[in-house]
C-alpha atoms as a PDB file:
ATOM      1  CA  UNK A   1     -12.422   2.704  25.837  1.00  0.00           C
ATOM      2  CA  UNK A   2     -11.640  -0.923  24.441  1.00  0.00           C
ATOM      3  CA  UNK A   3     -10.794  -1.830  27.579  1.00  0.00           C
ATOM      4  CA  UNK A   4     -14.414  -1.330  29.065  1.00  0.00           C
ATOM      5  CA  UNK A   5     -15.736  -3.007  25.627  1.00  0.00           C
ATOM      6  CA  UNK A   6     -13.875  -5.947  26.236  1.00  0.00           C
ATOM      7  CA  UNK A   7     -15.161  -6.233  29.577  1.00  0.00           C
ATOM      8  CA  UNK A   8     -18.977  -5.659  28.657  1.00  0.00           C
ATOM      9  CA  UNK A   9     -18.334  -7.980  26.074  1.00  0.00           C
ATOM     10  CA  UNK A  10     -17.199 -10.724  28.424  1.00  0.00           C
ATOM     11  CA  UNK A  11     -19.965  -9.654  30.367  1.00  0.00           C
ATOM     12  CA  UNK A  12     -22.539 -10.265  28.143  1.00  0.00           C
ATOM     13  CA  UNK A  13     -21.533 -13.012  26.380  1.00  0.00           C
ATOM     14  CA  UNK A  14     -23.334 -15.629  28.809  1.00  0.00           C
ATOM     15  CA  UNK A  15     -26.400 -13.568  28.529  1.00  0.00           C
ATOM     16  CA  UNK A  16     -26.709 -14.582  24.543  1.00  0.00           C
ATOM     17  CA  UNK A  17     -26.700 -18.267  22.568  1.00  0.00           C
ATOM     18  CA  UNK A  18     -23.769 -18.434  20.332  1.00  0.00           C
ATOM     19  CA  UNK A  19     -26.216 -18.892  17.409  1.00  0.00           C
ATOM     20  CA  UNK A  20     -28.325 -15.515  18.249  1.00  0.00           C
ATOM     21  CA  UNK A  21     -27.126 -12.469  16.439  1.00  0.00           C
ATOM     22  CA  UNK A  22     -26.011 -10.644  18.981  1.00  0.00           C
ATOM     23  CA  UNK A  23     -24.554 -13.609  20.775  1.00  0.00           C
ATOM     24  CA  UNK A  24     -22.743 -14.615  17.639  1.00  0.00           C
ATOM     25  CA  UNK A  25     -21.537 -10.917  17.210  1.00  0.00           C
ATOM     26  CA  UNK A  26     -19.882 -10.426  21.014  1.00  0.00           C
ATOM     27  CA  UNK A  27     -18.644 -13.924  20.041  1.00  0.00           C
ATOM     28  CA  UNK A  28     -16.596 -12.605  16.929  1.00  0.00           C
ATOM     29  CA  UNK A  29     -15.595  -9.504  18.459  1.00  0.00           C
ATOM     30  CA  UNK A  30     -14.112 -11.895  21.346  1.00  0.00           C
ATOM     31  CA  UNK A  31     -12.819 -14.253  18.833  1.00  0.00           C
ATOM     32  CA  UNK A  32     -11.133 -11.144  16.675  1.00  0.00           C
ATOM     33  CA  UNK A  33     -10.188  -9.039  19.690  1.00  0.00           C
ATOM     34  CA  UNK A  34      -6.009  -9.573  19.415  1.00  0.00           C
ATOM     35  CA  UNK A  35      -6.868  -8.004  15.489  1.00  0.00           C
ATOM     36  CA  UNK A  36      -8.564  -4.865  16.937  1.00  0.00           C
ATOM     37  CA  UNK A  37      -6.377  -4.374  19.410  1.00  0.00           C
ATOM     38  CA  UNK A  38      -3.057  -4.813  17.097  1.00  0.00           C
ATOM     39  CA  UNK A  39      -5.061  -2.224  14.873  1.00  0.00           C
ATOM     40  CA  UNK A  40      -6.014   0.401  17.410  1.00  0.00           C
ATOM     41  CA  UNK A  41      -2.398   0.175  18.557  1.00  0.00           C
ATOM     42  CA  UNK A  42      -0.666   0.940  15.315  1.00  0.00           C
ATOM     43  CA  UNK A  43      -2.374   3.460  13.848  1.00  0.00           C
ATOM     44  CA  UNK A  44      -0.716   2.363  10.255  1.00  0.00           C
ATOM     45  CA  UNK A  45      -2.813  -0.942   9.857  1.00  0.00           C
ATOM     46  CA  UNK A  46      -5.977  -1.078   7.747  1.00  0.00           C
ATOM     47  CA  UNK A  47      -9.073  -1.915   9.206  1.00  0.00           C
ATOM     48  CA  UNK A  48      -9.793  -4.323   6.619  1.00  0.00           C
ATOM     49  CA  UNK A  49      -8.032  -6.495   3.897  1.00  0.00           C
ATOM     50  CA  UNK A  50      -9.853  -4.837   1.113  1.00  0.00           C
ATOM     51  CA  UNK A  51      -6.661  -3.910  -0.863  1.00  0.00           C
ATOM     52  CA  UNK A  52      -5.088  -7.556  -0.579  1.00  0.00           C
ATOM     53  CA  UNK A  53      -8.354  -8.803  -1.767  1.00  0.00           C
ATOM     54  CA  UNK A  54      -8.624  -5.887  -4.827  1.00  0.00           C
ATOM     55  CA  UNK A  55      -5.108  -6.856  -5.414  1.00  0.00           C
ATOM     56  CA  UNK A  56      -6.116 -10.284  -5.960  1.00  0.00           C
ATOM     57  CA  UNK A  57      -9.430 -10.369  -7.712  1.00  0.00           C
ATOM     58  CA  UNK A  58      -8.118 -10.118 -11.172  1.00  0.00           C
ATOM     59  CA  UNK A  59      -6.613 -13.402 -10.540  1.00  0.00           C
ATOM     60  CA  UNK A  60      -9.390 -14.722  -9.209  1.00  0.00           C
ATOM     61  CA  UNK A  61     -11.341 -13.641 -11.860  1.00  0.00           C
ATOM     62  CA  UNK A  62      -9.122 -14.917 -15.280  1.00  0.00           C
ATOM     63  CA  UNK A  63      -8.083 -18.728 -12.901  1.00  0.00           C
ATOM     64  CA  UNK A  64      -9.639 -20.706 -15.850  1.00  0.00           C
ATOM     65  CA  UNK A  65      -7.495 -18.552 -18.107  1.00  0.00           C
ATOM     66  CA  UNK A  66      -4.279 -19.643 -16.235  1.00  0.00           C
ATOM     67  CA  UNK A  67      -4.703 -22.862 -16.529  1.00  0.00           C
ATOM     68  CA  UNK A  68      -2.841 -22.677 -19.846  1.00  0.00           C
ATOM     69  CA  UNK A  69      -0.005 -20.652 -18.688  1.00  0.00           C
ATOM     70  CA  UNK A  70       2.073 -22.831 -19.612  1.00  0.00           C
ATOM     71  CA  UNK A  71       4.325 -24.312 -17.327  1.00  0.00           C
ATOM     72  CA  UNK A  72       5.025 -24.166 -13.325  1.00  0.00           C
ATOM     73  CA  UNK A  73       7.945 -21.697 -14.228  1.00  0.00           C
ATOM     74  CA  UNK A  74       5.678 -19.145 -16.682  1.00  0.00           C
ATOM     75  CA  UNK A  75       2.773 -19.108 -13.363  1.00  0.00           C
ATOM     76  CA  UNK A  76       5.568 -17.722 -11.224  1.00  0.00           C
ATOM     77  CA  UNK A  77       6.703 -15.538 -13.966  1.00  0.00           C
ATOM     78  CA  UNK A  78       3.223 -14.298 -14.486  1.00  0.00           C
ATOM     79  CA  UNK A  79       2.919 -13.670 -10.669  1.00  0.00           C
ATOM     80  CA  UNK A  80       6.102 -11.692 -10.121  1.00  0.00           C
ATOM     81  CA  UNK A  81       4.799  -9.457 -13.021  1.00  0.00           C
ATOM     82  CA  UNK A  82       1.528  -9.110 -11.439  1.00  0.00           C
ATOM     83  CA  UNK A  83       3.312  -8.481  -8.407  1.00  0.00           C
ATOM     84  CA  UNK A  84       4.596  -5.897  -9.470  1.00  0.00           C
ATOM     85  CA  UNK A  85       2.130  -4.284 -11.637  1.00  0.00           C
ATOM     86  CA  UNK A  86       0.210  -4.069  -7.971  1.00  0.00           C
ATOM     87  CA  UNK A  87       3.051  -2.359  -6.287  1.00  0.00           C
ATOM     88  CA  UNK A  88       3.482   0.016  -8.964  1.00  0.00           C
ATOM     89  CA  UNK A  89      -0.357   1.164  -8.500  1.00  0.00           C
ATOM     90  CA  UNK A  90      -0.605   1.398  -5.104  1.00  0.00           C
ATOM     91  CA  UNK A  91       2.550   3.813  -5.258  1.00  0.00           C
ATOM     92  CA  UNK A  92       1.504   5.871  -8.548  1.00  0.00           C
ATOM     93  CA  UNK A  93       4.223   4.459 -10.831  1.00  0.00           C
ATOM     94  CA  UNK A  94       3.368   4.162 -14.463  1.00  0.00           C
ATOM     95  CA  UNK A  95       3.751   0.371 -15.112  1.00  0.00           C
ATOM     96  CA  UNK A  96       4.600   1.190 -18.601  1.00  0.00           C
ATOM     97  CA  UNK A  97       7.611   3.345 -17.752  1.00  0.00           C
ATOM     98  CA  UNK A  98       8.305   1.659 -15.065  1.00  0.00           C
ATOM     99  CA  UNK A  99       8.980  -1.507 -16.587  1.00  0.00           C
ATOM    100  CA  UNK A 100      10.378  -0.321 -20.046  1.00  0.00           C
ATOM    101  CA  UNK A 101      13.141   1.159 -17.534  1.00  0.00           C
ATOM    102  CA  UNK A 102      14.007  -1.437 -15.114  1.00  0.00           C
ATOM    103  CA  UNK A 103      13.887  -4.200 -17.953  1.00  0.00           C
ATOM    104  CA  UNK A 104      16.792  -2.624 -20.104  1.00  0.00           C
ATOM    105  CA  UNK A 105      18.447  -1.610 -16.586  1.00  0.00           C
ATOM    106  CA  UNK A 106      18.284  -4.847 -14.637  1.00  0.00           C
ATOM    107  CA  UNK A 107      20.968  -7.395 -16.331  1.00  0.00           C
ATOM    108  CA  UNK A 108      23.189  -4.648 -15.691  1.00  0.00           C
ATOM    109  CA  UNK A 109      22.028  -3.376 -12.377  1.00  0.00           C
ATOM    110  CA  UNK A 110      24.227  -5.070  -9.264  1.00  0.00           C
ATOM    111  CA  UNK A 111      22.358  -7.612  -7.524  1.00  0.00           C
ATOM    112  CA  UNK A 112      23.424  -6.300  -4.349  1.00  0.00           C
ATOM    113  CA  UNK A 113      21.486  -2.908  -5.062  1.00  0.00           C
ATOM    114  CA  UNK A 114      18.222  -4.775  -6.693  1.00  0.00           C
ATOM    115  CA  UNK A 115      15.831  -3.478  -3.942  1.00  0.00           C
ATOM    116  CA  UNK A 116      16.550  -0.050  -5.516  1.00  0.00           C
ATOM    117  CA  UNK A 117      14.449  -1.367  -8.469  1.00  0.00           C
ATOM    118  CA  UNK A 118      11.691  -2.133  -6.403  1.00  0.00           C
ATOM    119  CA  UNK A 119       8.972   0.898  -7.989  1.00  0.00           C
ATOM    120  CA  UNK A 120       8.882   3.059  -4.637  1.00  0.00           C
ATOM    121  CA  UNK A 121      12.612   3.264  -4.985  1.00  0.00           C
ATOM    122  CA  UNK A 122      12.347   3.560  -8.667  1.00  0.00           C
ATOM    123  CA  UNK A 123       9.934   6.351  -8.759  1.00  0.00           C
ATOM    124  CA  UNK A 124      12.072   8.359  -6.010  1.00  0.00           C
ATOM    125  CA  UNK A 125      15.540   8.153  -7.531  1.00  0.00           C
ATOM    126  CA  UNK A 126      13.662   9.919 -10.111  1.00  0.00           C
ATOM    127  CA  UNK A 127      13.151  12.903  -8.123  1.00  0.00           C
ATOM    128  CA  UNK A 128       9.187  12.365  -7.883  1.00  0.00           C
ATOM    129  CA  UNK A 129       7.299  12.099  -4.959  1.00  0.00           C
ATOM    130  CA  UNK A 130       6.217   8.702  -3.678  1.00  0.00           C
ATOM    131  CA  UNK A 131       2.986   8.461  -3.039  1.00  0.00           C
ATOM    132  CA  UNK A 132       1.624   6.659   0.084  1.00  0.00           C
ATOM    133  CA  UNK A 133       0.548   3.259  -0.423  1.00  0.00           C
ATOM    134  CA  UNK A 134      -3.119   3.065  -0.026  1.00  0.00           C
ATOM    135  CA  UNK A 135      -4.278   1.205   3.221  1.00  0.00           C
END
């Protein structure tokens, strides 16, 4: 079926000005067609980029705020706790637990084993289920 799309598409692209709406739609469907396909292949992708950009809006929204971070080295810090604050959401982990845990734990923990740390580890060495990451 996206095989015949693709072909109308190309088909009726001459047909339409690239400034008319439906000539400026075929022309983004063209343009984005590699995405689609790479998404209809899969079957694991999400359609759109709403969770990156849910993620993200908090910091989007407090910027001004950051500005007085502090340092270069205390933005990173803040991100790699927002980081994983994110993570532990889109798996189900209590952030509060999670982190109470893994900050007593970790100067002890062997570095070669750190990605067991990582919360969808975390949460399944504890004998819960891990829920599926959301899209």
């Amino acid at each position: 079926m996206l095989d015949k799309l693709h072909l109308w598409l190309l088909e009726q692209q001459p047909r339409y000005l690239p400034k008319e709406p439906l000539g400026a739609a075929i022309g983004y469907a063209i343009n984005n067609w590699a995405a689609l396909r790479r998404y209809a292949d899969t079957g694991f992708l999400s359609i759109d980029n709403n969770v990156a950009e849910n993620t993200v809006r908090p910091v989007a929204i407090g910027r001004k705020n950051y500005l007085f971070i502090g340092s270069p080295a205390g933005g990173w810090r803040a991100s790699v706790f927002y980081g994983l604050l994110a993570t532990c959401k889109r798996h189900g982990v209590n952030p509060m637990e999670y982190l109470t845990d893994v900050l007593q734990r970790v100067w002890t923990h062997p570095a070669s084993q750190i990605e067991d740390l990582l919360p969808h580890r975390w949460l399944a060495a504890r004998g819960a289920p891990v829920a599926a990451a959301a899209g």
